[in-house]
Protein backbone atom coordinates (compact mmCIF):
# COMPACT_ATOMS: atom_id res chain seq x y z
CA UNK A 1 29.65 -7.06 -15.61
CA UNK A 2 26.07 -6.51 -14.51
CA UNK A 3 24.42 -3.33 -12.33
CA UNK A 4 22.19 -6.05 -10.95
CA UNK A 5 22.78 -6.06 -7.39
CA UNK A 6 23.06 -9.22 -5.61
CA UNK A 7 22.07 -10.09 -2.33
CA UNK A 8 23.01 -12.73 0.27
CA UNK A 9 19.84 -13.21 2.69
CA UNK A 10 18.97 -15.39 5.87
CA UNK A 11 15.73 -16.57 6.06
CA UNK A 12 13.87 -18.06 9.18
CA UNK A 13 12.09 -21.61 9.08
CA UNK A 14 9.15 -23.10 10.76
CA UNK A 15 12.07 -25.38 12.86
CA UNK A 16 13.67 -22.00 14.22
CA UNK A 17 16.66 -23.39 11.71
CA UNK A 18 18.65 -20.52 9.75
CA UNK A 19 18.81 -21.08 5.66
CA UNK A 20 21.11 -18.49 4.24
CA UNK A 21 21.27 -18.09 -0.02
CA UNK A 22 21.79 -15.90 -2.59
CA UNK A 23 19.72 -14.09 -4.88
CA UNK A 24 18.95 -11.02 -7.09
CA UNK A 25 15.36 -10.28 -5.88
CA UNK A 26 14.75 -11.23 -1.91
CA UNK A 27 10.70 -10.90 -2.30
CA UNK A 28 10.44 -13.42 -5.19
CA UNK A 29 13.11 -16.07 -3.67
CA UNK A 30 11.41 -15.64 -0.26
CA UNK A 31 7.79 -16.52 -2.26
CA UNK A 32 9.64 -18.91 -4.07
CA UNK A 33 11.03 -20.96 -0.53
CA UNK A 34 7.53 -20.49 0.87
CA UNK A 35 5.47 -21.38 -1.98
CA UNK A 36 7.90 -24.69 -2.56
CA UNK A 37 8.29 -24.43 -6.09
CA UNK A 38 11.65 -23.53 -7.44
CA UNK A 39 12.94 -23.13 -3.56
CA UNK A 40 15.44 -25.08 -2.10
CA UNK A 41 15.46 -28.83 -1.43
CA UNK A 42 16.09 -27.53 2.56
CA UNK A 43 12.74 -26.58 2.79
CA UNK A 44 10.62 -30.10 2.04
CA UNK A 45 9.24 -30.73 5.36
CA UNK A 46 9.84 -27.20 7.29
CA UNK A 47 8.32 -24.13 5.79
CA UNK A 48 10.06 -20.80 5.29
CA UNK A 49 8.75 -18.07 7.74
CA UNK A 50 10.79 -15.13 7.28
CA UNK A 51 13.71 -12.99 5.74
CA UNK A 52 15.31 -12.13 8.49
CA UNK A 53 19.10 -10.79 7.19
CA UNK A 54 19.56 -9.23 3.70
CA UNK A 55 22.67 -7.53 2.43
CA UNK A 56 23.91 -6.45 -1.10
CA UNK A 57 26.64 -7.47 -2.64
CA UNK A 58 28.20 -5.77 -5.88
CA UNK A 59 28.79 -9.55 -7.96
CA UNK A 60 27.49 -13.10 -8.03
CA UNK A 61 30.67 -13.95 -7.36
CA UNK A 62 31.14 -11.72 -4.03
CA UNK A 63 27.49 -12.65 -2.68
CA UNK A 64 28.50 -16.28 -3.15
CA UNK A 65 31.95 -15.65 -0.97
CA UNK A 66 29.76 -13.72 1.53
CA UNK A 67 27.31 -16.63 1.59
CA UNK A 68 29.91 -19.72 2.22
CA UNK A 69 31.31 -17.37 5.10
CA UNK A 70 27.67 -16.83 6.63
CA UNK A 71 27.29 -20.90 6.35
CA UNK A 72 30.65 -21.39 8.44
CA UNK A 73 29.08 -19.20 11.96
CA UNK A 74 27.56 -20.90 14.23
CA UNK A 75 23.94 -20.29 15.09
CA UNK A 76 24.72 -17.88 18.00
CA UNK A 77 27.12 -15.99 15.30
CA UNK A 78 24.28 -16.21 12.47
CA UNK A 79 21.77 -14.57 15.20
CA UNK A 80 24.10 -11.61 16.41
CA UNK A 81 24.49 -10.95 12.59
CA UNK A 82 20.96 -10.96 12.32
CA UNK A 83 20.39 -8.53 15.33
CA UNK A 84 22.74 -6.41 14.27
């Protein structure tokens, strides 16, 4: 098993929409999204702003569970999380 930490992140587009991912460095997959090389498909056409949620998770495997429960709240849920 790996020490490399993972994280699960939110990060704020140029719609106001909500993409959330997994990662092991926020600061290059942010750069990544906003630069549109190696980012995700979601962000053709809107541009990413912001990370505005990060958390660490011990495993790939618990930042991806984390990240599928994130993607099930609802926009109001996502932005509570977010301010809190």
């Amino acid at each position: 098993m790996s020490d490399t930490p993972w994280y699960v992140y939110i990060v704020r587009a140029s719609d106001e929409t909500l993409y959330t991912g997994i990662t092991t460095d926020l600061e290059r997959r942010l750069a990544e999204h906003q630069s549109g090389k190696a980012g995700a498909k979601y962000f053709r056409g809107r541009t990413a702003l912001e990370m505005v949620f990060s958390e660490s998770s011990p495993s790939r495997s618990s930042a991806s569970k984390r990240e599928a429960e994130i993607k099930k709240l609802t926009r109001t849920q996502k932005l509570s999380l977010i301010n809190n």
